[in-house]
PDB file of N, CA and C in Angstrom:
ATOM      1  N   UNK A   1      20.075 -26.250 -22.465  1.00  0.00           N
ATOM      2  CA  UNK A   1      21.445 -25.792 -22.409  1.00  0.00           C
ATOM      3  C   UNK A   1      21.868 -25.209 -23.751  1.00  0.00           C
ATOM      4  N   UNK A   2      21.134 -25.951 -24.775  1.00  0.00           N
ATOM      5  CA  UNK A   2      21.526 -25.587 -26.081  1.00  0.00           C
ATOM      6  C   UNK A   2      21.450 -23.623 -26.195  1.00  0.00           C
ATOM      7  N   UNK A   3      19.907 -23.282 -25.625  1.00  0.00           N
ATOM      8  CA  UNK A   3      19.542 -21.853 -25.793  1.00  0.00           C
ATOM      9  C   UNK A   3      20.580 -21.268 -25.330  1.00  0.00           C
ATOM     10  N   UNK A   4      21.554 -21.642 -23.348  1.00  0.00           N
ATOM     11  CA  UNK A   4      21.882 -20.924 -22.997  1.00  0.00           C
ATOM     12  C   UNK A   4      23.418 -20.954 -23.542  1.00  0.00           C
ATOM     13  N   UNK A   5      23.856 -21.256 -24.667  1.00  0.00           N
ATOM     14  CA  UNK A   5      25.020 -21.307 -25.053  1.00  0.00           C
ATOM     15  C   UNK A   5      24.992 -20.475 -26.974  1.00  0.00           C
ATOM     16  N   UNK A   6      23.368 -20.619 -27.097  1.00  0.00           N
ATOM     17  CA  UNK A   6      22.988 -19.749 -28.609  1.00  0.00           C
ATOM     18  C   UNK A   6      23.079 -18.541 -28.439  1.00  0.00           C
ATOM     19  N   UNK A   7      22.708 -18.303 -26.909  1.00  0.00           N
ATOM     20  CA  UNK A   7      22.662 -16.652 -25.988  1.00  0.00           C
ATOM     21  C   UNK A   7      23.689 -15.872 -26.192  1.00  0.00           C
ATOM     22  N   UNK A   8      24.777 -16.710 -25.703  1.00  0.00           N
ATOM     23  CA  UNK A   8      26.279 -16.525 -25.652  1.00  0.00           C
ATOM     24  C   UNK A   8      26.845 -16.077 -27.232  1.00  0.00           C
ATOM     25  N   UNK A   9      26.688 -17.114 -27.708  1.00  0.00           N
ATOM     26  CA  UNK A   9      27.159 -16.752 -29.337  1.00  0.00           C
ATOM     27  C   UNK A   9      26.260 -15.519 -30.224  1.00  0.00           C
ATOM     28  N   UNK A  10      25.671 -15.410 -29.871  1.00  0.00           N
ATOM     29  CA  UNK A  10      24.174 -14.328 -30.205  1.00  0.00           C
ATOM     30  C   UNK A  10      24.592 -12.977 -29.771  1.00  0.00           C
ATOM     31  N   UNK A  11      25.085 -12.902 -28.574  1.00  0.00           N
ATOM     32  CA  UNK A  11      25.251 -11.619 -27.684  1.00  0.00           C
ATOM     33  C   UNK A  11      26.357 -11.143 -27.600  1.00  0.00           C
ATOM     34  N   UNK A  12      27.316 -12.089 -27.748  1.00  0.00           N
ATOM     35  CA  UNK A  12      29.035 -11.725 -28.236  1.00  0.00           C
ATOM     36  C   UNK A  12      29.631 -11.340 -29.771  1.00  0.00           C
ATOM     37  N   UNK A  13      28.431 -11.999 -30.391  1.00  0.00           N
ATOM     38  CA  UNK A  13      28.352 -11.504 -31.883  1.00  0.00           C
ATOM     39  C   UNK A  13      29.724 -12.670 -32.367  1.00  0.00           C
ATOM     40  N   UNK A  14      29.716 -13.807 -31.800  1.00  0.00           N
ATOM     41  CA  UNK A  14      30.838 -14.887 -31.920  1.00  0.00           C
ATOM     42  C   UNK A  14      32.132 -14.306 -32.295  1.00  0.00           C
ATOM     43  N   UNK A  15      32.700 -13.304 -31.379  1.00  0.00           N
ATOM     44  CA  UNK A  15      33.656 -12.435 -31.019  1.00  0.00           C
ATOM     45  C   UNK A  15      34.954 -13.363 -30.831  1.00  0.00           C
ATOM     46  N   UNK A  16      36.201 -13.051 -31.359  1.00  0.00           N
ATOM     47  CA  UNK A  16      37.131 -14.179 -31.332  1.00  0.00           C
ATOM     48  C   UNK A  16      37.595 -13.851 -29.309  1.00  0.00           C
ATOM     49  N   UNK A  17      37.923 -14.547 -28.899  1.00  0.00           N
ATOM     50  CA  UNK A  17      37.863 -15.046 -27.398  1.00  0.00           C
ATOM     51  C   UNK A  17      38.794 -13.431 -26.860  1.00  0.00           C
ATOM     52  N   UNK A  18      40.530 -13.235 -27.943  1.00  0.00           N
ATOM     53  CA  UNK A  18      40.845 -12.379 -27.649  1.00  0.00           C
ATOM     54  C   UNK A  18      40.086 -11.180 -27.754  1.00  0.00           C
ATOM     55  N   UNK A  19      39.616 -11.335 -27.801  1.00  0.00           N
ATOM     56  CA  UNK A  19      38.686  -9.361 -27.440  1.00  0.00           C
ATOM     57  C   UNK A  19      37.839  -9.736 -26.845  1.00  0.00           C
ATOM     58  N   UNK A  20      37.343 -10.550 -25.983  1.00  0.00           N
ATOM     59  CA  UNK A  20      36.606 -10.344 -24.772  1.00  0.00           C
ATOM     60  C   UNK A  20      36.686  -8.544 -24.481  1.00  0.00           C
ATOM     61  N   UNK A  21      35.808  -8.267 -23.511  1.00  0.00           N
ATOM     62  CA  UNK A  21      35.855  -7.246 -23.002  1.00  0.00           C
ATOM     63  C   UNK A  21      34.517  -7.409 -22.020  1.00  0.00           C
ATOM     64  N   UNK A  22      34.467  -6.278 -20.746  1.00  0.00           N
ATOM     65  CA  UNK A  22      33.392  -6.439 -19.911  1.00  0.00           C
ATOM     66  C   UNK A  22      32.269  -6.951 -20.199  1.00  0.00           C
ATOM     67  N   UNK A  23      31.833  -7.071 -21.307  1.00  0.00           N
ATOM     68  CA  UNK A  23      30.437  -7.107 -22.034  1.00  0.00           C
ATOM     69  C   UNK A  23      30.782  -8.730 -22.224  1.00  0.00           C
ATOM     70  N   UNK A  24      31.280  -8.864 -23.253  1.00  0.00           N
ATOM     71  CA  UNK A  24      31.358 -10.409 -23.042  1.00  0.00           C
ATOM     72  C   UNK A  24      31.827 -11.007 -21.967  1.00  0.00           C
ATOM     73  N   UNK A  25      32.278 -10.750 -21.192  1.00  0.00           N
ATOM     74  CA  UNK A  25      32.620 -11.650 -20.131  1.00  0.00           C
ATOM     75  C   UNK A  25      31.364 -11.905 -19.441  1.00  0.00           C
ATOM     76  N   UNK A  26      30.703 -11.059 -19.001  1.00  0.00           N
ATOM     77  CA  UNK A  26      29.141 -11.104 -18.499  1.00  0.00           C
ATOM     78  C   UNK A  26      28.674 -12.002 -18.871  1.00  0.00           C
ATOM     79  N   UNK A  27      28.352 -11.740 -20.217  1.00  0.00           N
ATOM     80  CA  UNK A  27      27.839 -12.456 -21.368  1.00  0.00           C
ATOM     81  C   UNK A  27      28.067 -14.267 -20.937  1.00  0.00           C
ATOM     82  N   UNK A  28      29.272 -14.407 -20.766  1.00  0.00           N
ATOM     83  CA  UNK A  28      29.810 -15.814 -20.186  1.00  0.00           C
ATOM     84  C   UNK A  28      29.463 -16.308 -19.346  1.00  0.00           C
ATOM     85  N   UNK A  29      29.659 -15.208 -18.173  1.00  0.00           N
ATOM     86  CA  UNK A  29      29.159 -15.139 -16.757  1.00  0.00           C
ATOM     87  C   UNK A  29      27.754 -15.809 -16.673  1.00  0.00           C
ATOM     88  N   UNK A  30      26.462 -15.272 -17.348  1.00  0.00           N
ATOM     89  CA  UNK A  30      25.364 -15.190 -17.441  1.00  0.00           C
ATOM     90  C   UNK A  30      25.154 -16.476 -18.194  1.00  0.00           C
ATOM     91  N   UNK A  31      25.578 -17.014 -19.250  1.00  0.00           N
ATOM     92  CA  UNK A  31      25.813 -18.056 -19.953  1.00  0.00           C
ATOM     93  C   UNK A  31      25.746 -19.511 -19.156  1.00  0.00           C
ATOM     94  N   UNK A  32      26.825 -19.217 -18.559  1.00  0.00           N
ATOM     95  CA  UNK A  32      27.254 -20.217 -17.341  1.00  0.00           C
ATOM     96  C   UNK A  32      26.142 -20.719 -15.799  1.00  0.00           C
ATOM     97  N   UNK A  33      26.229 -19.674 -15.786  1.00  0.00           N
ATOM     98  CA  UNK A  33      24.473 -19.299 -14.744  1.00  0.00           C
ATOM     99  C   UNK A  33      23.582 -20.176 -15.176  1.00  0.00           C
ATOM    100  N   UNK A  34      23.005 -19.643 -16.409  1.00  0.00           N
ATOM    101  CA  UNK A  34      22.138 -20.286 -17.413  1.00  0.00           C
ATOM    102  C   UNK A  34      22.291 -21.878 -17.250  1.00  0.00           C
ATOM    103  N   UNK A  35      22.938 -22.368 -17.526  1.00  0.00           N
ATOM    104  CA  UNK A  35      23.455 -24.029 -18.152  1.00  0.00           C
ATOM    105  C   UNK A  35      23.539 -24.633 -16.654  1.00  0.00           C
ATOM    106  N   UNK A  36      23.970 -23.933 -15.234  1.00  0.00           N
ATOM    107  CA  UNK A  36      24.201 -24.082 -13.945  1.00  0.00           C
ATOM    108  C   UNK A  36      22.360 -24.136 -13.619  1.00  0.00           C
ATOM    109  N   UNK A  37      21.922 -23.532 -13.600  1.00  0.00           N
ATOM    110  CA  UNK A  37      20.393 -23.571 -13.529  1.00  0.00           C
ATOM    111  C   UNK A  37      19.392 -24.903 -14.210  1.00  0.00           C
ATOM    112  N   UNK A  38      19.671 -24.741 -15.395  1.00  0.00           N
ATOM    113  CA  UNK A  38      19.237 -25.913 -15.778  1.00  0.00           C
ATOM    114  C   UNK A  38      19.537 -27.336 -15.582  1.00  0.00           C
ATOM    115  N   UNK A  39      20.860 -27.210 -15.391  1.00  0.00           N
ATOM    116  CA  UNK A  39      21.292 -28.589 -14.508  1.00  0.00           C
ATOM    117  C   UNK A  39      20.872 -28.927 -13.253  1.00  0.00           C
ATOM    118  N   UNK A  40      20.753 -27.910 -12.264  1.00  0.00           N
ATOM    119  CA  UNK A  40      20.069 -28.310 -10.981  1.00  0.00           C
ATOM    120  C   UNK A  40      18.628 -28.179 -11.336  1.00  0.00           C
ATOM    121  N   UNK A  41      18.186 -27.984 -11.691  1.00  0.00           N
ATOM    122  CA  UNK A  41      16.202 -27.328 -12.485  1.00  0.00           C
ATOM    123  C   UNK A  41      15.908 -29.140 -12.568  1.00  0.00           C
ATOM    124  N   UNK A  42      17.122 -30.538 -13.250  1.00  0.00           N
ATOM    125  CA  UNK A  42      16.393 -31.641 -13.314  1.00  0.00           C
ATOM    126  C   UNK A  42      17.491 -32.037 -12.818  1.00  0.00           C
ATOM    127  N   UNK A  43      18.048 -32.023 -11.300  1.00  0.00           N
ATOM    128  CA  UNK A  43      19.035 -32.797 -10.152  1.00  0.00           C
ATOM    129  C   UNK A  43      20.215 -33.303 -10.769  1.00  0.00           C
ATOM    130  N   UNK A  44      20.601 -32.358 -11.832  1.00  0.00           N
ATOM    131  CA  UNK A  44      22.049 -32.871 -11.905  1.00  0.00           C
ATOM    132  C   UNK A  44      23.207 -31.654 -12.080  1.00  0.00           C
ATOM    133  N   UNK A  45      22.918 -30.877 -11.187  1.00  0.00           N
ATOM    134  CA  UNK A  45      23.710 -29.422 -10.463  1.00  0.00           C
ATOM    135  C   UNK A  45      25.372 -30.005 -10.592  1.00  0.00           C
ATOM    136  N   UNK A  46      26.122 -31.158 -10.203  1.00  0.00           N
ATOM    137  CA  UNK A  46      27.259 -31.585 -10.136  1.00  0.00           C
ATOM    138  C   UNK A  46      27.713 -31.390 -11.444  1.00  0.00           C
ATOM    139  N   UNK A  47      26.737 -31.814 -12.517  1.00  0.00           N
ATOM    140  CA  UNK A  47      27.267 -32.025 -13.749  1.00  0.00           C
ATOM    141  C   UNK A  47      28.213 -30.528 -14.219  1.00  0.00           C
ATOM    142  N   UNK A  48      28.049 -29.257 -13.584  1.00  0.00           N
ATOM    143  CA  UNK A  48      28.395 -28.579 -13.735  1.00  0.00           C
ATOM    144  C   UNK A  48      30.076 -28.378 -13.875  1.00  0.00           C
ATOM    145  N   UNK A  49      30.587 -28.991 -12.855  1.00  0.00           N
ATOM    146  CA  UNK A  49      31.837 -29.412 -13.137  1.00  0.00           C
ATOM    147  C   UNK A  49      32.349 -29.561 -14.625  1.00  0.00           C
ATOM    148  N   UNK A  50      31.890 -30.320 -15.292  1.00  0.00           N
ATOM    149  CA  UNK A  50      32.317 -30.397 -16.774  1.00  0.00           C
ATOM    150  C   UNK A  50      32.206 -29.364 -17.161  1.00  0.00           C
ATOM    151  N   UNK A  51      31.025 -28.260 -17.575  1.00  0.00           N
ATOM    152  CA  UNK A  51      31.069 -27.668 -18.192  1.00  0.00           C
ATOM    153  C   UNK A  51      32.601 -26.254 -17.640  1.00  0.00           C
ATOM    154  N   UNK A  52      32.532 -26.163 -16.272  1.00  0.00           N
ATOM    155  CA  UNK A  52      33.517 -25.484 -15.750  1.00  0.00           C
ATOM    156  C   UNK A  52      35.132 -25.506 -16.590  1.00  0.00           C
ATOM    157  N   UNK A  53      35.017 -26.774 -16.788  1.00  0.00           N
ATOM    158  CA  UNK A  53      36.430 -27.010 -17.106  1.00  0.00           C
ATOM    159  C   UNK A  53      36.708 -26.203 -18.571  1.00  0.00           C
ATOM    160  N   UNK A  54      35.706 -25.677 -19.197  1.00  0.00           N
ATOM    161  CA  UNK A  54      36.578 -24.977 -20.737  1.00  0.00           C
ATOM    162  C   UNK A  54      35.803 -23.687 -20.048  1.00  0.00           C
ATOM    163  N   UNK A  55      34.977 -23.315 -19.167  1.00  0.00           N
ATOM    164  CA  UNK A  55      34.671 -22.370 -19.185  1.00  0.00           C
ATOM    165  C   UNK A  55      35.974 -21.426 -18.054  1.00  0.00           C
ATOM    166  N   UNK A  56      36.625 -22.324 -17.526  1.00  0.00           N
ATOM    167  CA  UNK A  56      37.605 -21.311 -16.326  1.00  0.00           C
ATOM    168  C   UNK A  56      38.716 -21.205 -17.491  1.00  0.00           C
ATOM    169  N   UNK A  57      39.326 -21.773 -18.806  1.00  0.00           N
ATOM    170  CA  UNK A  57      40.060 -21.963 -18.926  1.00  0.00           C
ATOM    171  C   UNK A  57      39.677 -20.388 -19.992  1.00  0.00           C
ATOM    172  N   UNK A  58      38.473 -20.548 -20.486  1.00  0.00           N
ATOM    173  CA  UNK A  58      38.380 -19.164 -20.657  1.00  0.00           C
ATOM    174  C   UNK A  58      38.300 -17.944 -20.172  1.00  0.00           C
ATOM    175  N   UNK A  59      38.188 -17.831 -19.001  1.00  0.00           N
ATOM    176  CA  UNK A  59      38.013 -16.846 -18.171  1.00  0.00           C
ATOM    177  C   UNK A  59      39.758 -16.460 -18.203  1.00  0.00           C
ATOM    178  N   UNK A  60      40.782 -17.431 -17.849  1.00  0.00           N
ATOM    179  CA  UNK A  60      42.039 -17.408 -16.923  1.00  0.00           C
ATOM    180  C   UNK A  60      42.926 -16.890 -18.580  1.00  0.00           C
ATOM    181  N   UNK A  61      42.186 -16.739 -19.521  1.00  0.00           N
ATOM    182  CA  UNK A  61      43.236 -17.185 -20.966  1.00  0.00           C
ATOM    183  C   UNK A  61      42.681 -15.761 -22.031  1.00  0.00           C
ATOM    184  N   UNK A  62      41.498 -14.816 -20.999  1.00  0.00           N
ATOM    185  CA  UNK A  62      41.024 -13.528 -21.326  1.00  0.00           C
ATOM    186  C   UNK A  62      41.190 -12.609 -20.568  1.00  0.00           C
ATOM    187  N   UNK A  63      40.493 -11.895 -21.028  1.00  0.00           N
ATOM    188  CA  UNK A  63      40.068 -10.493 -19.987  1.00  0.00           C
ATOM    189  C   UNK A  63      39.425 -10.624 -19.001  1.00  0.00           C
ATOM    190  N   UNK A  64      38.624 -11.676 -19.562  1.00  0.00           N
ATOM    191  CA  UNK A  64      37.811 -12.172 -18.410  1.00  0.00           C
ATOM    192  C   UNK A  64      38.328 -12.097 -17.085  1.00  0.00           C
ATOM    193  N   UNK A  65      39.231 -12.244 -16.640  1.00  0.00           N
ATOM    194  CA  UNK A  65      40.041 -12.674 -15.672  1.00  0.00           C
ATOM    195  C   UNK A  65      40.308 -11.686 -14.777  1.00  0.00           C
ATOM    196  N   UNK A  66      39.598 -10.426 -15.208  1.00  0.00           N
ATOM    197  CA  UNK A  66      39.834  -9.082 -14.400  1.00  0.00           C
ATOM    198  C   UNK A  66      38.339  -8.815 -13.966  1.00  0.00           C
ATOM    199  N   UNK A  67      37.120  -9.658 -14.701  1.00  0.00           N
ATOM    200  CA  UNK A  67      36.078  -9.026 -14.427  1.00  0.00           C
ATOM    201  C   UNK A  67      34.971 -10.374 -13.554  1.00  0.00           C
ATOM    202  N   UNK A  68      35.766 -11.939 -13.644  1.00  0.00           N
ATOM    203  CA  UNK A  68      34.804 -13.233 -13.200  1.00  0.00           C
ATOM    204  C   UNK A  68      35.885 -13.714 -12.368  1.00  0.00           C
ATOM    205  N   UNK A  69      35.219 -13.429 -11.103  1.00  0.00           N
ATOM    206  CA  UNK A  69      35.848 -14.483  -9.685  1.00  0.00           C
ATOM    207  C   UNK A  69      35.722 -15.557  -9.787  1.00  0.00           C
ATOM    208  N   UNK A  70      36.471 -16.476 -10.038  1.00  0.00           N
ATOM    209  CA  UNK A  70      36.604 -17.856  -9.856  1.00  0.00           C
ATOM    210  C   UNK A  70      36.975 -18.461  -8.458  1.00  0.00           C
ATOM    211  N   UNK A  71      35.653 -19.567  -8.456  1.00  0.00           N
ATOM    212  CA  UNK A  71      35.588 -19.773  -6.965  1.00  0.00           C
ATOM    213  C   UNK A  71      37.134 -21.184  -7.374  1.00  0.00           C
TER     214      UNK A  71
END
C-alpha cells in the first residue's frame, strides 16, 4: 500500500490538493484502485472502507468532484 500511495505523491508532484486537475484526480483514482487491490489480493477488500473515508472527502473538497463518481 505504501508503493500505491508513493505513486500518488510521485505523479502529482505533491501538488497542494487545491489544484487538483484531471490528471491528478486519476492519479487518485488509480491510487485508490491500487490500495483496493491489494487489500482484496490478502482477503481484507472491506478494509477499504477506511481508506475511503479521507479519500471521498478529497474527491467532494476538489475538482475531483467533476471527474470521480462516487459510488
Amino acid at each position: 500500500m505504501k508503493q500505491c500511495m508513493r505513486n500518488f505523491v510521485s505523479e502529482t508532484n505533491a501538488k497542494p490538493r487545491g489544484e487538483f486537475a484531471e490528471v491528478e484526480c486519476r492519479v487518485l483514482e488509480r491510487s485508490r484502485r491500487c490500495v483496493f487491490d491489494k487489500l482484496t489480493n490478502c482477503g481484507n477488500g472491506e478494509l477499504i472502507k477506511v481508506f475511503d473515508l479521507p479519500y471521498r472527502s478529497v474527491v467532494e473538497q476538489t475538482a475531483c468532484r467533476h471527474f470521480i463518481k462516487l459510488e
